[in-house]
C-alpha atoms as a PDB file:
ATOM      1  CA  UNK A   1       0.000   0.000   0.000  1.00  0.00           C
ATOM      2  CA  UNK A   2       1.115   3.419  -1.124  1.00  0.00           C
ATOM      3  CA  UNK A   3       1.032   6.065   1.859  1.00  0.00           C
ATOM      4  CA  UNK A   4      -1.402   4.290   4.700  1.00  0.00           C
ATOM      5  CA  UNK A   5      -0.654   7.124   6.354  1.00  0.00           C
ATOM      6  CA  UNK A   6      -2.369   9.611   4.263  1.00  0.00           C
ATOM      7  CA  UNK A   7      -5.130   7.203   3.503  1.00  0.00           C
ATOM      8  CA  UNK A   8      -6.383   7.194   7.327  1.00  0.00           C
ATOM      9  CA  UNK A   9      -5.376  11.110   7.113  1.00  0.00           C
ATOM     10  CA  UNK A  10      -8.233  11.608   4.020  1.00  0.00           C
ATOM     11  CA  UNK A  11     -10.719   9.325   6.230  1.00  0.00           C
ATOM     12  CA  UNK A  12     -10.359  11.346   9.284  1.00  0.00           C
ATOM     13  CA  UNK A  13     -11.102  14.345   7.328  1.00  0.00           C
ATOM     14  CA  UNK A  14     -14.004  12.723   6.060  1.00  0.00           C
ATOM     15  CA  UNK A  15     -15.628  11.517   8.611  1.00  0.00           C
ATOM     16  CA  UNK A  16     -14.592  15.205  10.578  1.00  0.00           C
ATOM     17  CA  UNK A  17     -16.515  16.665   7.684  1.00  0.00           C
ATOM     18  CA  UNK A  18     -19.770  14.461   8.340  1.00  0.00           C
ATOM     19  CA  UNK A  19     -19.309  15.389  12.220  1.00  0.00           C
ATOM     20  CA  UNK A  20     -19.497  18.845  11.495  1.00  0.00           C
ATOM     21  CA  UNK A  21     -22.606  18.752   8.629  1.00  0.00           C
ATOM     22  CA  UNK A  22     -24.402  16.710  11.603  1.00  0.00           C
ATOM     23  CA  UNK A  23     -23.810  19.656  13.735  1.00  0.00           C
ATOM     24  CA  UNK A  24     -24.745  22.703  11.401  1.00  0.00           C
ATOM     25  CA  UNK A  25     -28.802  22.612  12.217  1.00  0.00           C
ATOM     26  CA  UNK A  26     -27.525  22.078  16.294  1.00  0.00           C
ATOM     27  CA  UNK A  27     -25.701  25.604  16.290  1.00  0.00           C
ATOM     28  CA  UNK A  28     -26.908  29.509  16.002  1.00  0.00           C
ATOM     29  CA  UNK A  29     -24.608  32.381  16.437  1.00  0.00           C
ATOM     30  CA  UNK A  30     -25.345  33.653  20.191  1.00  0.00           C
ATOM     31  CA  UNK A  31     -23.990  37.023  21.957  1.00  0.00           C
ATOM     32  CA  UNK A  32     -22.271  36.723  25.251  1.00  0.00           C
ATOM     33  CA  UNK A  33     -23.698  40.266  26.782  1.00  0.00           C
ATOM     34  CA  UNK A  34     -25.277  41.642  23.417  1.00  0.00           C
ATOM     35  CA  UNK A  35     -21.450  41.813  22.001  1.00  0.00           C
ATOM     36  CA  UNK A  36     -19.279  38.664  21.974  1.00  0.00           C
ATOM     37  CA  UNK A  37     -20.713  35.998  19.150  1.00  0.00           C
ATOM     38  CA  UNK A  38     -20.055  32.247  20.474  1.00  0.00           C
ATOM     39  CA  UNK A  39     -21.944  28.889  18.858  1.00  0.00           C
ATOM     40  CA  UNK A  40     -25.134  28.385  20.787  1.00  0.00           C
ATOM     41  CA  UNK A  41     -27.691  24.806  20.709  1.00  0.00           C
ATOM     42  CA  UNK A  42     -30.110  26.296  18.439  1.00  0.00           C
ATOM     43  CA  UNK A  43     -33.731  25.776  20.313  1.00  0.00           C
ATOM     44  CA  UNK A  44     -35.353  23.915  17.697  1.00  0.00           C
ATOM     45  CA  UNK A  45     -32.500  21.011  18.612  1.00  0.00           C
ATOM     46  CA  UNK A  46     -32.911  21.713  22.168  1.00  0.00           C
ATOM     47  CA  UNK A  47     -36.842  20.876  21.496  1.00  0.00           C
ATOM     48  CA  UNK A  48     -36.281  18.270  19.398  1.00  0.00           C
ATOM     49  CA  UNK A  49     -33.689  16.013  21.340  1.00  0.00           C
ATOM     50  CA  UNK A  50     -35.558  15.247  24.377  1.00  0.00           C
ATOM     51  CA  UNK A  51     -38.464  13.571  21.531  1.00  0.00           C
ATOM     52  CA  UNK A  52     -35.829  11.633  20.109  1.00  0.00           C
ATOM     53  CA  UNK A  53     -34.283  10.328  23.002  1.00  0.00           C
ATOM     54  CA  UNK A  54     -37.813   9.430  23.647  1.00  0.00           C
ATOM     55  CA  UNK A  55     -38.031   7.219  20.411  1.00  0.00           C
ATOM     56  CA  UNK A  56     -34.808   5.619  21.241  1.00  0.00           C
ATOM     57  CA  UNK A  57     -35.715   4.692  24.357  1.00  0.00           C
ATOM     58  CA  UNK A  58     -39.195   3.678  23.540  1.00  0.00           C
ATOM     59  CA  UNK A  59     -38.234  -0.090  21.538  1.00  0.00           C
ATOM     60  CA  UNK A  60     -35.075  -0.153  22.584  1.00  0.00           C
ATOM     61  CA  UNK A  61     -33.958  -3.487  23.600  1.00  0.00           C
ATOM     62  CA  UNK A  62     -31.173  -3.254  25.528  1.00  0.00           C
ATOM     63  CA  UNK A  63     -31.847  -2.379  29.355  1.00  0.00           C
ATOM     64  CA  UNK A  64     -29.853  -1.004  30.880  1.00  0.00           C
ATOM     65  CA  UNK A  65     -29.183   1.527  28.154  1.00  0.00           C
ATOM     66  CA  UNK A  66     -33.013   1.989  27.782  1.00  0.00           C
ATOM     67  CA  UNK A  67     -32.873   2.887  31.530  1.00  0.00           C
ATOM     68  CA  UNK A  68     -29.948   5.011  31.270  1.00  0.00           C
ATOM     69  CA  UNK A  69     -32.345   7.186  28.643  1.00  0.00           C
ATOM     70  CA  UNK A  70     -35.043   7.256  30.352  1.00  0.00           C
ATOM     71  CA  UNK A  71     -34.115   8.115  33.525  1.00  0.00           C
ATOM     72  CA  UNK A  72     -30.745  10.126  33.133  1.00  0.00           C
ATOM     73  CA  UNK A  73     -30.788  11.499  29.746  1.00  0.00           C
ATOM     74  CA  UNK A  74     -34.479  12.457  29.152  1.00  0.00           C
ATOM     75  CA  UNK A  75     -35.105  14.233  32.668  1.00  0.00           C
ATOM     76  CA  UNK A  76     -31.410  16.310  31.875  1.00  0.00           C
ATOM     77  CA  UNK A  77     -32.078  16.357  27.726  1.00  0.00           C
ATOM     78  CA  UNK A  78     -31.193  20.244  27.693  1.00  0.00           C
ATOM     79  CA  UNK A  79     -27.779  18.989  29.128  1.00  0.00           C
ATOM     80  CA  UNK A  80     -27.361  15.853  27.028  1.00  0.00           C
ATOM     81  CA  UNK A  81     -28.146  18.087  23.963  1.00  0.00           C
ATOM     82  CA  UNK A  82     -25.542  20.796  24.555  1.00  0.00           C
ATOM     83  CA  UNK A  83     -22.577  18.456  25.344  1.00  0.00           C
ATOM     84  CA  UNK A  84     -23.818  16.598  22.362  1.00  0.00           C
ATOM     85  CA  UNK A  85     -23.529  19.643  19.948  1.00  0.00           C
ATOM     86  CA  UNK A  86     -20.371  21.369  21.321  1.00  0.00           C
ATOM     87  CA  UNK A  87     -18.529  17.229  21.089  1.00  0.00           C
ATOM     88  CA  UNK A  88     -19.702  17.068  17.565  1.00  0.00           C
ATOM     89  CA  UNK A  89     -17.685  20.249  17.373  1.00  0.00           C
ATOM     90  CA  UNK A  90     -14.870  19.436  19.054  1.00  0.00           C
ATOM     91  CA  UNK A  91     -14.346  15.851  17.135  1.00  0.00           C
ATOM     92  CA  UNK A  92     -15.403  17.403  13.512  1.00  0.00           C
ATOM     93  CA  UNK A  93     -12.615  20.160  13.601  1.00  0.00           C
ATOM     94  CA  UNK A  94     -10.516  18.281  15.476  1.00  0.00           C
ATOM     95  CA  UNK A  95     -10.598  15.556  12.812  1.00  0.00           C
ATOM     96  CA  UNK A  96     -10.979  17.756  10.102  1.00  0.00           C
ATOM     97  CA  UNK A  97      -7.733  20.070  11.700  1.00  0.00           C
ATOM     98  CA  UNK A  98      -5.933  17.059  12.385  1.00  0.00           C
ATOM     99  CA  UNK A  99      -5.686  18.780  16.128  1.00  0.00           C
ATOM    100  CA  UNK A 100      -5.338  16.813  19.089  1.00  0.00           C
ATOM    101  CA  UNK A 101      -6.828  13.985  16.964  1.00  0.00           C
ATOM    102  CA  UNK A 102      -6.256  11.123  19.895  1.00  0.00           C
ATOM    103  CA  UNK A 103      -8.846  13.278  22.468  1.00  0.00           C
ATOM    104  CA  UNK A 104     -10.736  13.690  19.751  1.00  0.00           C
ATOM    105  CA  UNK A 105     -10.954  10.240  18.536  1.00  0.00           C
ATOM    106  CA  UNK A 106     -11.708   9.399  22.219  1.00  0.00           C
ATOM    107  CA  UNK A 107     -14.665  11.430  22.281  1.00  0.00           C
ATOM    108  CA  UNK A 108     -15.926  10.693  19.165  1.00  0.00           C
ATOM    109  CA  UNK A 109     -16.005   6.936  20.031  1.00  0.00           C
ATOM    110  CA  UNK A 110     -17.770   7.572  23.014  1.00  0.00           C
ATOM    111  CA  UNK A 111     -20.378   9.548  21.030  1.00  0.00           C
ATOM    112  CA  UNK A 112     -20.072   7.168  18.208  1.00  0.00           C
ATOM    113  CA  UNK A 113     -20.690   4.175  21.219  1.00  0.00           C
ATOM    114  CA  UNK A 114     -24.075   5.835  22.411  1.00  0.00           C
ATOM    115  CA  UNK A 115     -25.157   6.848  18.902  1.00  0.00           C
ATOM    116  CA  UNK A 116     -24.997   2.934  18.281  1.00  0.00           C
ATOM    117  CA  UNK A 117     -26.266   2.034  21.706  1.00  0.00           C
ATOM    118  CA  UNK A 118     -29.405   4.423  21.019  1.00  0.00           C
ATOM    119  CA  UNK A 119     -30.374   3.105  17.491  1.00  0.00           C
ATOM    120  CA  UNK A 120     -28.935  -0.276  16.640  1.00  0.00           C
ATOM    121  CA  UNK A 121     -32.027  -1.718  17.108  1.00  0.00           C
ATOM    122  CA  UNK A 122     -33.709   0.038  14.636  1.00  0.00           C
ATOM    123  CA  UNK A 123     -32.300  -1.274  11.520  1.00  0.00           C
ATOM    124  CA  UNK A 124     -29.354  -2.715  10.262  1.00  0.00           C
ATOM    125  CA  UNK A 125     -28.372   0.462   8.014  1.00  0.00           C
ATOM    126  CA  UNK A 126     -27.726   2.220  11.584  1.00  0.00           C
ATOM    127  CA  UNK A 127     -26.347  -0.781  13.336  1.00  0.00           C
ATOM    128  CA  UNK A 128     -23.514  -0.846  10.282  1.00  0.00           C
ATOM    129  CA  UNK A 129     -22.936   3.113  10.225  1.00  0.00           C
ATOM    130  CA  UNK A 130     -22.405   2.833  14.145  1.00  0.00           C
ATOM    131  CA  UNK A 131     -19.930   0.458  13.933  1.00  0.00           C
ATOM    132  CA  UNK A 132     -18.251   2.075  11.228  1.00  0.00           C
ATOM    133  CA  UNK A 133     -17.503   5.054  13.121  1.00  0.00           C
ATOM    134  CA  UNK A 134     -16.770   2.986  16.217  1.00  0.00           C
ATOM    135  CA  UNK A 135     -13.931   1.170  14.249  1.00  0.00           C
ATOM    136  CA  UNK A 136     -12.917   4.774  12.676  1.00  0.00           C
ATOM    137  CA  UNK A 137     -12.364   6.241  15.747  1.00  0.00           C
ATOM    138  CA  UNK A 138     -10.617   3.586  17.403  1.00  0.00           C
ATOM    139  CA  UNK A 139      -8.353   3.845  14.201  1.00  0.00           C
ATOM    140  CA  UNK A 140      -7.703   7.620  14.327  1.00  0.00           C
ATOM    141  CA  UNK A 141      -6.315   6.677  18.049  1.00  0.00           C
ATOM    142  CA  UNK A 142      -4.296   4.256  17.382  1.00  0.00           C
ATOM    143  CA  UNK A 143      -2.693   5.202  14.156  1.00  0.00           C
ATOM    144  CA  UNK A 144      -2.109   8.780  15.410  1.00  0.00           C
ATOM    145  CA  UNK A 145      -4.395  10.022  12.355  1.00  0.00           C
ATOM    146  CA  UNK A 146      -3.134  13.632  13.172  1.00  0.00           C
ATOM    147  CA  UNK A 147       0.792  13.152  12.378  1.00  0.00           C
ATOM    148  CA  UNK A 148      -0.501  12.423   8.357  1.00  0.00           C
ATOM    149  CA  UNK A 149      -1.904  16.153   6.880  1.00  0.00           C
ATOM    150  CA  UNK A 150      -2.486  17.482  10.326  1.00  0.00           C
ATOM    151  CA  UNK A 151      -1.026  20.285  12.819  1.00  0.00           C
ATOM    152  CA  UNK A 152      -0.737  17.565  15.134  1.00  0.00           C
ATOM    153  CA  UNK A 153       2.258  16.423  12.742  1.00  0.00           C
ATOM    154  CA  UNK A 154       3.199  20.103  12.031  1.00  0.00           C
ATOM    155  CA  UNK A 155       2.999  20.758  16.002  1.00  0.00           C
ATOM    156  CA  UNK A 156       5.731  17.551  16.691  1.00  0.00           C
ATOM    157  CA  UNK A 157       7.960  18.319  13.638  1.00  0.00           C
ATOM    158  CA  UNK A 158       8.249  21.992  14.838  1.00  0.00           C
ATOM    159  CA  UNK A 159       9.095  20.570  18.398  1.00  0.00           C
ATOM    160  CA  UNK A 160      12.409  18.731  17.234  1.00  0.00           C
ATOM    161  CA  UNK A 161      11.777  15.729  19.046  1.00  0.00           C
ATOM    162  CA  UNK A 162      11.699  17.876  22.165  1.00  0.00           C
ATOM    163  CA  UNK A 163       8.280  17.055  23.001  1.00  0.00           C
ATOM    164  CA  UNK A 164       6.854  15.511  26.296  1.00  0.00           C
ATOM    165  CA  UNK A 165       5.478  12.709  26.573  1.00  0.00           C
ATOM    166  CA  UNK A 166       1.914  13.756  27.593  1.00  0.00           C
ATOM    167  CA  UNK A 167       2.154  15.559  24.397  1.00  0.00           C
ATOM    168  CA  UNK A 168       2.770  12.470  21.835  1.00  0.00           C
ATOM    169  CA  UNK A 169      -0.400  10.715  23.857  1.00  0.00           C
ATOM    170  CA  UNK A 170      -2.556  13.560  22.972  1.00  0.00           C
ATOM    171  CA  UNK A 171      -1.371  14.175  19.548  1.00  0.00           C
END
């Protein structure tokens, strides 16, 4: 195989890419104190994710995880929906950026594990998608996805091998 390496690299950006178009309908342009714009959960998500969790609790089949929605998600669903958007965020431009691409392969198989969790029982398109990701993630971790057309590579390179070693676990 020619350049694995960049391979994984044009995956990560892919799937970073698909992380961030699932996000653009979660986000509107707020204003901290009428003046400084930051991304804010859009209401229309923050009314619409509590009904969802709903329908992904309703039939599904496994649970403990049913439990887990219906009693800790669904009661806190403003919650759930925020850190939902703002990880989307942080995995889609970290995988898109290449930045920090082992947290954010972490947290986008933990998203990717509940996203799974929450539908797999509805059909086998989602139960395939799911563990897609899930396998995606696990390989933007372990192959260090970021080093290959990403400023975590540009970060180490500029570092001259002086880097610590909490730095080459994070990038």
């Amino acid at each position: 195989m020619i350049a694995p390496q960049s391979w994984i690299a044009l995956l990560r950006v892919v799937v970073g890419l698909w992380f961030l178009k699932a996000v653009w309908t979660k986000l509107v342009v707020g204003h901290l104190w009428g003046i400084v714009p930051y991304p804010a959960v859009s209401e229309r998500f923050l009314a619409f994710h509590p009904k969802r969790v709903a329908e992904f609790a309703a039939g599904n089949p496994v649970g403990w995880y049913k439990d887990f929605l219906e009693v800790t998600v669904l009661p806190h669903s403003g919650m759930f929906a925020t850190l939902q958007a703002y990880g989307e965020v942080a995995v889609g431009v970290g995988l898109v950026l290449g930045l920090l691409t082992g947290l954010a392969g972490l947290v986008g198989l933990f998203l990717s594990l509940n996203f799974g969790l929450a539908t797999q029982w509805m059909s086998f398109g989602q139960q395939g998608f799911h563990v897609l990701l899930v396998t995606s993630m696990v390989i933007f971790f372990f192959a260090r996805a970021g080093r290959a057309w990403g400023l975590d590579g540009w970060i180490l390179s500029s570092r001259g091998g002086r880097e610590r070693h909490w730095l080459r676990l994070v990038l």
